[in-house]
C-alpha atoms as a PDB file:
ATOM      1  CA  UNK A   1     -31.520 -26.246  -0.554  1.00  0.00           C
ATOM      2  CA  UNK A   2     -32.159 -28.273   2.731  1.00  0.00           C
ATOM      3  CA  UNK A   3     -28.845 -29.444   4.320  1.00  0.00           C
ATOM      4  CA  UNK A   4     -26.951 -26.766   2.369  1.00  0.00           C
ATOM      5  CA  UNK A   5     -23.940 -26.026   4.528  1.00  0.00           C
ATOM      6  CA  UNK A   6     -21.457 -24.386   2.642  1.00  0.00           C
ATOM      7  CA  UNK A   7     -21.213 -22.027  -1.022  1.00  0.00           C
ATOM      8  CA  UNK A   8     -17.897 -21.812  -2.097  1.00  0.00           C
ATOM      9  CA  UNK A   9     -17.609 -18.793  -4.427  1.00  0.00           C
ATOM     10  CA  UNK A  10     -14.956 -18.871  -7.191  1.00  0.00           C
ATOM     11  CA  UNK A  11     -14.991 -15.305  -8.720  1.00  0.00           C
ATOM     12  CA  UNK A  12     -17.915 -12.873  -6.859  1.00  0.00           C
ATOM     13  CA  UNK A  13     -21.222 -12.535  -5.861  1.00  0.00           C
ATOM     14  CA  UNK A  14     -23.290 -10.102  -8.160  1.00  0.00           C
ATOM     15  CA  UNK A  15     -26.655  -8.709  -6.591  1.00  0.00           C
ATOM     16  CA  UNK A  16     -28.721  -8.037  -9.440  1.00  0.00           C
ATOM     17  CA  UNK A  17     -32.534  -6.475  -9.587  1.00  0.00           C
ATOM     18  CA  UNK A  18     -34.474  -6.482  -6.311  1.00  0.00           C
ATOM     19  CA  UNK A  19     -31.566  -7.498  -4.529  1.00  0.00           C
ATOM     20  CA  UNK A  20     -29.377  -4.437  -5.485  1.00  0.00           C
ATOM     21  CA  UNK A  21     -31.564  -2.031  -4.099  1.00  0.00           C
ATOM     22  CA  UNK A  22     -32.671  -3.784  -0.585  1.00  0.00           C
ATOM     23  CA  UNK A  23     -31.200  -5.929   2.210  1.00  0.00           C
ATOM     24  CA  UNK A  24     -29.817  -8.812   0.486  1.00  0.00           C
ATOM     25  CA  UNK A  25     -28.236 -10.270   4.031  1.00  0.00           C
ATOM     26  CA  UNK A  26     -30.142 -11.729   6.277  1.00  0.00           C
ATOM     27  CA  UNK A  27     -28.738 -12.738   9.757  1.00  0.00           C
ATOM     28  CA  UNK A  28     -25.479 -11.573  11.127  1.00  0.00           C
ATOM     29  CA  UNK A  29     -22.671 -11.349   8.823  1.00  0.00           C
ATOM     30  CA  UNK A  30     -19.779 -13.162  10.707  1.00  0.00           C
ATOM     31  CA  UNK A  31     -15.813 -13.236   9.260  1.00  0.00           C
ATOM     32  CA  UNK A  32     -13.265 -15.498  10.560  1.00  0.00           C
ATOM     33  CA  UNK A  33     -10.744 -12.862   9.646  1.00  0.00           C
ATOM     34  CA  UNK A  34     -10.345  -8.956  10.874  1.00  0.00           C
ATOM     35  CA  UNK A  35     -11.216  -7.154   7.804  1.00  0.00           C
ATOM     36  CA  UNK A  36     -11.389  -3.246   6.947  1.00  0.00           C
ATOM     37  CA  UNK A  37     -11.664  -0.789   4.625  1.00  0.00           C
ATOM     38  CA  UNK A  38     -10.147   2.940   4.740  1.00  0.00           C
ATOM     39  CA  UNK A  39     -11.545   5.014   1.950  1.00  0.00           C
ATOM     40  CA  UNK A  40      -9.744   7.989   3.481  1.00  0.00           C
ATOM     41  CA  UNK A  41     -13.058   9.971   3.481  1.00  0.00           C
ATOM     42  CA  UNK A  42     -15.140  11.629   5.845  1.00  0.00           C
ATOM     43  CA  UNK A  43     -12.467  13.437   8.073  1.00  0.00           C
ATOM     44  CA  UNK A  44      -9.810  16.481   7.717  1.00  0.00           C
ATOM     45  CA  UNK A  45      -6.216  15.969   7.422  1.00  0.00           C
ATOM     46  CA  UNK A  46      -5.033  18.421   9.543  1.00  0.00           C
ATOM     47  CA  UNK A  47      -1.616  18.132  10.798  1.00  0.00           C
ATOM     48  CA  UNK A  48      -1.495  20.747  13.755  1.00  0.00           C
ATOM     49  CA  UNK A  49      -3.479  18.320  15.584  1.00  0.00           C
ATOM     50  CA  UNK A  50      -4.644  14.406  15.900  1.00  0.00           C
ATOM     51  CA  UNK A  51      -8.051  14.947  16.880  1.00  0.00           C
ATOM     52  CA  UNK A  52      -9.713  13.751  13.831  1.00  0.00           C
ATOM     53  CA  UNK A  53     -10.296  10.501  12.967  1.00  0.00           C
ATOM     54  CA  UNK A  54      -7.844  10.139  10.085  1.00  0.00           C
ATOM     55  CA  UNK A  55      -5.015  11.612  12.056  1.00  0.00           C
ATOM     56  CA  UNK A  56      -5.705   9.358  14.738  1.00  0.00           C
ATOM     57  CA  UNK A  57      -5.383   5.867  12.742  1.00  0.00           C
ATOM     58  CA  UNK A  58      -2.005   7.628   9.932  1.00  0.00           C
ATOM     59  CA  UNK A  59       0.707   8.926  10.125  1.00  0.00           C
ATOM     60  CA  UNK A  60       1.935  11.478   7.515  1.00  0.00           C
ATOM     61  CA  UNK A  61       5.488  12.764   7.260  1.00  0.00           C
ATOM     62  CA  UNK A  62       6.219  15.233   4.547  1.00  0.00           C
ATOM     63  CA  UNK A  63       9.478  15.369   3.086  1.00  0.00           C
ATOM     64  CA  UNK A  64      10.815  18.311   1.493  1.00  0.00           C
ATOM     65  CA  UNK A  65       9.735  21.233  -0.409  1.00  0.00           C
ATOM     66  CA  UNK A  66       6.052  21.468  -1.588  1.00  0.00           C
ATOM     67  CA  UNK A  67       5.456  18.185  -0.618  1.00  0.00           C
ATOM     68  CA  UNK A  68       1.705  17.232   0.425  1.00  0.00           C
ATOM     69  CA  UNK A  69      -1.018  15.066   1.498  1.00  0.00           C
ATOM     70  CA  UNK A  70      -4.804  15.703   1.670  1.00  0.00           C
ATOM     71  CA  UNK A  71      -7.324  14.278   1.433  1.00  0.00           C
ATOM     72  CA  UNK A  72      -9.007  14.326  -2.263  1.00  0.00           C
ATOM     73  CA  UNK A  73     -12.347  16.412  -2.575  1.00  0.00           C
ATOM     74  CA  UNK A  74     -14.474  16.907  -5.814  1.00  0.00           C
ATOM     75  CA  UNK A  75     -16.582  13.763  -5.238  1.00  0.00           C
ATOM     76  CA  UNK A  76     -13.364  11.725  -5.527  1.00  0.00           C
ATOM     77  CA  UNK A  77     -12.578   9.811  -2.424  1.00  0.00           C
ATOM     78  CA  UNK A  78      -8.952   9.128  -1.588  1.00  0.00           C
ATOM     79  CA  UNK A  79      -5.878  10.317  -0.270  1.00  0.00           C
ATOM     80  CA  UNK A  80      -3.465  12.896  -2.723  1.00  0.00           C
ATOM     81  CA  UNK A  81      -0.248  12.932  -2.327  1.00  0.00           C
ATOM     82  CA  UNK A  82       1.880  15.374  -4.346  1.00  0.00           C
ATOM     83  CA  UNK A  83       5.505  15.184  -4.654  1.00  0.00           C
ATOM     84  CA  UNK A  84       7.556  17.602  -3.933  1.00  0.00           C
ATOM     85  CA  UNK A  85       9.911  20.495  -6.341  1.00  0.00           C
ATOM     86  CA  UNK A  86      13.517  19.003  -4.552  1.00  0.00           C
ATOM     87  CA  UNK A  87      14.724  15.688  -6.564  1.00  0.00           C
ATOM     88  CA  UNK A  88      14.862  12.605  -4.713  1.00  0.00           C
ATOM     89  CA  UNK A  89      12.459  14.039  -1.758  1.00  0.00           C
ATOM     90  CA  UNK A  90      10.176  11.201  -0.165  1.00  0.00           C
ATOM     91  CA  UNK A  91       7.128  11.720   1.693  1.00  0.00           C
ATOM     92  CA  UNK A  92       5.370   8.938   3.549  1.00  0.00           C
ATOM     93  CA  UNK A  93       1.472   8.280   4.443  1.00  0.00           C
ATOM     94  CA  UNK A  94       1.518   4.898   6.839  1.00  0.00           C
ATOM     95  CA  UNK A  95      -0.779   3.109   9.590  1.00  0.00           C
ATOM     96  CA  UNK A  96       0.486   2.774  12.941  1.00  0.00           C
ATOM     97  CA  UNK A  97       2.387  -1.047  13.808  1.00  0.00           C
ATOM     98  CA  UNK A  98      -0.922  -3.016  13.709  1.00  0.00           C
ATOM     99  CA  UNK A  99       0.191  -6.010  11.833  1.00  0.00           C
ATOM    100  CA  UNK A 100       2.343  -9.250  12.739  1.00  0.00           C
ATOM    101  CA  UNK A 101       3.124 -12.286  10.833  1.00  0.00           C
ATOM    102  CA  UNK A 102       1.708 -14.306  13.347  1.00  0.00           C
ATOM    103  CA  UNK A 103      -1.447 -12.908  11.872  1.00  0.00           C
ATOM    104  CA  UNK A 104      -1.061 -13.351   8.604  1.00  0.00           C
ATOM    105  CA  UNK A 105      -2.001 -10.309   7.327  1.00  0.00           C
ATOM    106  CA  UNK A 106      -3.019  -8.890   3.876  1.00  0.00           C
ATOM    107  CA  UNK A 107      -3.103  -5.622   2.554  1.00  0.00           C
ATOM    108  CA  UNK A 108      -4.241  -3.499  -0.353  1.00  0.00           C
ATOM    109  CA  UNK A 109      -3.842  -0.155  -1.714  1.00  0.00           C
ATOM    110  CA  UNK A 110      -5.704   1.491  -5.402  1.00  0.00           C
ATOM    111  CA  UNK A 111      -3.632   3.547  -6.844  1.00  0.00           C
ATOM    112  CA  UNK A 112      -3.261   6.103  -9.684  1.00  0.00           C
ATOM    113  CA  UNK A 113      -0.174   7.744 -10.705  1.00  0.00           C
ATOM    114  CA  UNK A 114      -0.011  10.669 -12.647  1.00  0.00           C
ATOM    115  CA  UNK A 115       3.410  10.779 -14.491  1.00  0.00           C
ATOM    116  CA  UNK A 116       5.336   7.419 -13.512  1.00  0.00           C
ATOM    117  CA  UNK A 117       8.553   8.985 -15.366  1.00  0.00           C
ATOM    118  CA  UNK A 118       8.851  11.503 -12.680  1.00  0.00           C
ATOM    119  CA  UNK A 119       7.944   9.756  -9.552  1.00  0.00           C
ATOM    120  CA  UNK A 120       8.978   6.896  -7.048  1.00  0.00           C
ATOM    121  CA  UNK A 121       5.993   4.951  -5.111  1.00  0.00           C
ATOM    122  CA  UNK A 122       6.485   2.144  -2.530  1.00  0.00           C
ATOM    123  CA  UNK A 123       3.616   0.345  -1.306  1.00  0.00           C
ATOM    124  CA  UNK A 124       3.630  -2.677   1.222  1.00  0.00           C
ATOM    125  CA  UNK A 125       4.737  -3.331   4.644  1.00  0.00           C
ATOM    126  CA  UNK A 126       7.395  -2.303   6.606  1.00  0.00           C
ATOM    127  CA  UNK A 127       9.026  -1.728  10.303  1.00  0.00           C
ATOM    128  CA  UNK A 128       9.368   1.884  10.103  1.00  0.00           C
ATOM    129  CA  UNK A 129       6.046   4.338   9.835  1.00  0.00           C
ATOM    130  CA  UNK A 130       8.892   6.791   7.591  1.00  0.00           C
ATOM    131  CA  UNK A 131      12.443   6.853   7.095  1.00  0.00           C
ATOM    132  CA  UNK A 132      14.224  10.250   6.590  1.00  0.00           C
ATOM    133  CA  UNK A 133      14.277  11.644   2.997  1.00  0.00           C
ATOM    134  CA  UNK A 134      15.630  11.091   0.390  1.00  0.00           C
ATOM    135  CA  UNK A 135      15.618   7.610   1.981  1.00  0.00           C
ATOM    136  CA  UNK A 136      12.980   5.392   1.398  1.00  0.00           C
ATOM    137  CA  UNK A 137      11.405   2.283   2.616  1.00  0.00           C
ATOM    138  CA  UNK A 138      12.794   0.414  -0.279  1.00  0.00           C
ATOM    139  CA  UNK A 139      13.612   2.336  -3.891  1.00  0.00           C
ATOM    140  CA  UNK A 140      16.143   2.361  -6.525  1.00  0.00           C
ATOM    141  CA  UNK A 141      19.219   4.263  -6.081  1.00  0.00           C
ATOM    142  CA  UNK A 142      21.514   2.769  -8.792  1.00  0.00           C
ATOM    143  CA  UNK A 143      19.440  -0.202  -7.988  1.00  0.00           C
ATOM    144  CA  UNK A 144      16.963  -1.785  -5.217  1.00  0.00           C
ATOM    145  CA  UNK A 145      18.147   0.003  -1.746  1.00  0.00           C
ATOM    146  CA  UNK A 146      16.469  -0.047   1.534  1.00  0.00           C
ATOM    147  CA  UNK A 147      16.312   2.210   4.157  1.00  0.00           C
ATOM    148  CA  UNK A 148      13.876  -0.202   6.494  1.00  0.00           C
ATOM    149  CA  UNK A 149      14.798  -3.332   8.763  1.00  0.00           C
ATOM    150  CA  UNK A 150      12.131  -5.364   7.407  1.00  0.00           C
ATOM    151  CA  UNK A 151      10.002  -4.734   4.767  1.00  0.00           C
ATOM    152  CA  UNK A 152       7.944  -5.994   1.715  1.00  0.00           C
ATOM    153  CA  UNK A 153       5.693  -4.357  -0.815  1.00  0.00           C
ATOM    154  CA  UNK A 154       5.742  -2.731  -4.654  1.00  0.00           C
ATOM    155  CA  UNK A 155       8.715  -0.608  -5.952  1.00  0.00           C
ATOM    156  CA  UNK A 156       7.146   1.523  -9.067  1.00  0.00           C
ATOM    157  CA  UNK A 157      10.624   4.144  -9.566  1.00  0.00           C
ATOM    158  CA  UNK A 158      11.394   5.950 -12.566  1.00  0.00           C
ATOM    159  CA  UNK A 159      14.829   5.356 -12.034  1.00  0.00           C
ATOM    160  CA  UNK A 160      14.521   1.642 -12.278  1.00  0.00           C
ATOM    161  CA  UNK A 161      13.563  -0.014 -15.263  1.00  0.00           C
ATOM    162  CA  UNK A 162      11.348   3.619 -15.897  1.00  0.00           C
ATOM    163  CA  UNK A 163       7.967   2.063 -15.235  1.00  0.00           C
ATOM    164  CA  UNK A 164       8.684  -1.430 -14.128  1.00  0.00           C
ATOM    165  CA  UNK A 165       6.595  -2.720 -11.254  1.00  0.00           C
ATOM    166  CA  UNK A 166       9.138  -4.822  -8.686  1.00  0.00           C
ATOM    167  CA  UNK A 167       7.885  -6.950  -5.533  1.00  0.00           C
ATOM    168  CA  UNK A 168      10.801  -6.184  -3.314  1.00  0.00           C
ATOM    169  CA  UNK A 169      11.640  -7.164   0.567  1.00  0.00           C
ATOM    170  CA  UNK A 170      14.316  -6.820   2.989  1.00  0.00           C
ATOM    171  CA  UNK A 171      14.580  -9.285   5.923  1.00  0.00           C
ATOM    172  CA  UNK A 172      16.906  -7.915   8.814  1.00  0.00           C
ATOM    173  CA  UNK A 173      18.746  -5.906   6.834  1.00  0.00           C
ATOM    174  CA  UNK A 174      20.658  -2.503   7.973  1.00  0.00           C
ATOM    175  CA  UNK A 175      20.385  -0.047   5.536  1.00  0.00           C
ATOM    176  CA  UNK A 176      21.472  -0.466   2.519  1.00  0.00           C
ATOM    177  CA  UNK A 177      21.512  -4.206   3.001  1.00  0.00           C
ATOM    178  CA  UNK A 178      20.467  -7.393   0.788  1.00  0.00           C
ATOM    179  CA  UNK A 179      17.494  -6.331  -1.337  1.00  0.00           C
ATOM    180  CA  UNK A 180      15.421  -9.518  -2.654  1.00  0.00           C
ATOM    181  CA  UNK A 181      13.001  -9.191  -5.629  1.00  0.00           C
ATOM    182  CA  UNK A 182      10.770 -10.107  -8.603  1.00  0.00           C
ATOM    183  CA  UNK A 183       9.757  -8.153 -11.766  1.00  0.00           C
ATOM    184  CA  UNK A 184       6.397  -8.432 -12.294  1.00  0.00           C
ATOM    185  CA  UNK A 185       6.954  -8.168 -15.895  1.00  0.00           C
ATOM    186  CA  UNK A 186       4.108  -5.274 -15.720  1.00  0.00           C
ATOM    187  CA  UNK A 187       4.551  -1.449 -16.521  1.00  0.00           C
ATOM    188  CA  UNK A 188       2.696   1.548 -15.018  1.00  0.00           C
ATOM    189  CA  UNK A 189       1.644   4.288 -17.410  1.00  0.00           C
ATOM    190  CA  UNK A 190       0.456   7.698 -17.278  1.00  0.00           C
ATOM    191  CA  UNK A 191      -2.783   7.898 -14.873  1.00  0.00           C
ATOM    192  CA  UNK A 192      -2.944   4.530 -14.507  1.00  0.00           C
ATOM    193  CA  UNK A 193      -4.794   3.043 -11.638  1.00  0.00           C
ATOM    194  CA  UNK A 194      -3.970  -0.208 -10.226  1.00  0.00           C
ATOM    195  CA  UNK A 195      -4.636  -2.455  -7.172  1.00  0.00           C
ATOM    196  CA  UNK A 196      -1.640  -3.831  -5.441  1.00  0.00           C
ATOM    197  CA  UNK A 197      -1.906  -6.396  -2.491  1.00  0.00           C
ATOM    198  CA  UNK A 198       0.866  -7.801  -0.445  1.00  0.00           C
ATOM    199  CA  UNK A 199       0.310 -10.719   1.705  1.00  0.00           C
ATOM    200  CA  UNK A 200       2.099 -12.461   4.097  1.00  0.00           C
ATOM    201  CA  UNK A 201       1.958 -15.728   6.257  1.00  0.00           C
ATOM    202  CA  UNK A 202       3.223 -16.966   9.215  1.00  0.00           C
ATOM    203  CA  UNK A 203       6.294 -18.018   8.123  1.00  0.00           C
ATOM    204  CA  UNK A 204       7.018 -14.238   6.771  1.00  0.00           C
ATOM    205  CA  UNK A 205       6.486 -15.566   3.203  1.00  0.00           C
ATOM    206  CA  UNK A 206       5.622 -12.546   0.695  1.00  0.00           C
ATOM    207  CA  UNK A 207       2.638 -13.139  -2.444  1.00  0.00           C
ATOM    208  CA  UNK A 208       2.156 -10.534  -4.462  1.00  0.00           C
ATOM    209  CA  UNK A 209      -1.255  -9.553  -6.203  1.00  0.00           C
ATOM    210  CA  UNK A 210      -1.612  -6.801  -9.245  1.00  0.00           C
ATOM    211  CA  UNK A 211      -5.347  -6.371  -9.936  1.00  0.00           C
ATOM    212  CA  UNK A 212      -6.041  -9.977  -8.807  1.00  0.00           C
ATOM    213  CA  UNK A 213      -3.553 -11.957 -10.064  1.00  0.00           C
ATOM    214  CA  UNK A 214      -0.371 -13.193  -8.537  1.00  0.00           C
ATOM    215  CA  UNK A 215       2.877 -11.974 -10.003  1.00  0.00           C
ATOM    216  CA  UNK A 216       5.404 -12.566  -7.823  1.00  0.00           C
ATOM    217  CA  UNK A 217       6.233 -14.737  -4.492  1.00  0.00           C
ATOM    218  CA  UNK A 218       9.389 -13.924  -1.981  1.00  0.00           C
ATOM    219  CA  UNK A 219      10.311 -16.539   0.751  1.00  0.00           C
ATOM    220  CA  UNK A 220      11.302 -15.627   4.294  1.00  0.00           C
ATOM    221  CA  UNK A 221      10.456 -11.829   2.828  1.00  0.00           C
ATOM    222  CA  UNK A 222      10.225 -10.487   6.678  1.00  0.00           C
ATOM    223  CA  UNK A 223      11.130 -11.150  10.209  1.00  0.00           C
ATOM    224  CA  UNK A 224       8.507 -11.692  13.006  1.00  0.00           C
ATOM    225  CA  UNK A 225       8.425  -7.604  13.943  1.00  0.00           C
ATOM    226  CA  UNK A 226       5.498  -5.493  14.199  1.00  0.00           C
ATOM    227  CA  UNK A 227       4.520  -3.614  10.934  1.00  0.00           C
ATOM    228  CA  UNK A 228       2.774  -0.735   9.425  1.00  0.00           C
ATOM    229  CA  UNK A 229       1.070  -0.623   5.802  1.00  0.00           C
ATOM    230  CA  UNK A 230       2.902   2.262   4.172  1.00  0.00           C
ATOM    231  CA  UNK A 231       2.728   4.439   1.531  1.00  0.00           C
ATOM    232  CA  UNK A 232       6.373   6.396   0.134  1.00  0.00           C
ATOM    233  CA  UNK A 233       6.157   8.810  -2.716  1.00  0.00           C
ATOM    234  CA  UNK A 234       8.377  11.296  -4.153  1.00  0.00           C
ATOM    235  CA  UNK A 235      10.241  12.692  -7.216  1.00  0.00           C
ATOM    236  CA  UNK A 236      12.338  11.351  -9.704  1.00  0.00           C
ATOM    237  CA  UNK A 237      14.559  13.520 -12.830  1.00  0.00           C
ATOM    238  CA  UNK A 238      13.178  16.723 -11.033  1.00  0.00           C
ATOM    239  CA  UNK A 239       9.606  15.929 -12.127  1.00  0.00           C
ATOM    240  CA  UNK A 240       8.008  17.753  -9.066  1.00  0.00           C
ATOM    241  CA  UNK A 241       4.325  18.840  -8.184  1.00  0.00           C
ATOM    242  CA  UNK A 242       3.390  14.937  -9.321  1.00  0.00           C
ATOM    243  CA  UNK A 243      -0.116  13.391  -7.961  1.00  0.00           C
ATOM    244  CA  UNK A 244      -0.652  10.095  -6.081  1.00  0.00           C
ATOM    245  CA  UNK A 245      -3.823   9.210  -5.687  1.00  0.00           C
ATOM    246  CA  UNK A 246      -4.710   6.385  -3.048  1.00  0.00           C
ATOM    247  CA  UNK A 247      -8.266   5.441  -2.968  1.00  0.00           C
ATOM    248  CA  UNK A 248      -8.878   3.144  -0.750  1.00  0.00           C
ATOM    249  CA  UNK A 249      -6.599   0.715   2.199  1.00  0.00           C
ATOM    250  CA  UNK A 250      -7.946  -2.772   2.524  1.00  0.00           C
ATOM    251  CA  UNK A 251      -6.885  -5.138   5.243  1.00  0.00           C
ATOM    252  CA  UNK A 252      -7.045  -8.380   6.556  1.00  0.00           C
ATOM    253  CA  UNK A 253      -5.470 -10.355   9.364  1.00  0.00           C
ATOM    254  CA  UNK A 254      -6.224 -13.508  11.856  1.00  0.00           C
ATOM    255  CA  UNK A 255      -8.072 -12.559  14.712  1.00  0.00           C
ATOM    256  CA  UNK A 256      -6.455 -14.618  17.941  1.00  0.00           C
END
């Protein structure tokens, strides 16, 4: 392979026999692009105090009675969020402001919901690190509402279209403001796990991924403001005491 420069890779790599079990990189593995992983292990969530690691990078704001957020034990890594007993209560699990369009920056969550009839889930970006319950980043309240400036990610709400999975964005909006969207044409069910990814470029374009594959695309989604990745969830038709499991935040951005 003398003068090789360059392997373009159209689906994955796939380390098989030897090279499963040893080094299979040699040399320093160099990206062009910041990239992370959070698998929301290895630390406490306590919230008397930001000492640990996880509170240090999240912020969690609980929003009403029995909500929660831990972090998931049992030899199951993730985060678990359970919704609370009030209707309509949102609770919120988010990064700090870390992102910019300038930066084009990607994220993505994996995540399972228990009982989709009874629940509301927002995942994607946003200018706010919480909004004050029952608002939400963006949700369904006799149809797509937001409660955030500038935003764009998944709206999964029982009280819209039951199961339906919308790509949704506001662009400086006040609340309540001009809600843009796209039905994915895809349902959540019961315990389903999924990987959603939102991705944005420099022009505040929104593409949005469902286990790999594109289903849906929002121009001029978002201003040029600094973002979080967030996470809402909360109850819908008094379906309390529901579990959200997130199991791992990916990200990606330019580096300058």
């Amino acid at each position: 392979m003398a003068g090789f420069q360059e392997l373009r890779v159209g689906r994955e790599l796939d380390f098989v026999g030897r090279a499963e079990f040893n080094p299979n990189i040699k040399g320093n593995v160099s990206t062009e692009r910041y990239c992370s992983v959070d698998w929301f292990d290895q630390a406490t969530l306590d919230l008397a105090t930001a000492t640990n690691t996880f509170n240090k990078n999240y912020v969690l704001t609980l929003g009403g009675t029995s909500d929660d957020g831990a972090l998931q034990a049992a030899g199951h890594i993730g985060f678990d969020g359970t919704t609370g007993t009030g209707d309509n209560e949102i609770s919120f699990l988010s990064t700090a402001l870390i992102f910019d369009i300038t930066q084009e920056p990607e994220i993505e969550m994996r995540i399972k919901i228990a009982d989709v009839s009874g629940t509301f889930v927002y995942f994607g970006f946003s200018d706010a690190t919480s909004e004050s319950t029952p608002a939400a980043t963006i949700d369904a309240d006799g149809g797509l509402t937001n409660a955030a400036t500038d935003a764009a990610g998944f709206v999964i709400d029982a009280d819209l279209g039951s199961s339906s999975i919308y790509c949704a964005s506001v662009k400086t909006q006040s609340a309540a403001g001009t809600v843009q969207s796209v039905d994915t044409g895809l349902d959540y069910s019961d315990n389903a796990t999924k990987n959603l990814r939102v991705k944005l470029d420099s022009s505040g374009n929104a593409s949005f991924y469902v286990d790999g594959v594109g289903k849906g695309y929002i121009a001029s989604a978002v201003a040029d403001v600094p973002l979080c990745a967030i996470l809402n969830y909360g109850t819908r038709n008094d379906g309390g005491s529901v579990h959200i499991y997130a199991r791992y935040l990916k990200k990606w951005q330019d580096i300058e």
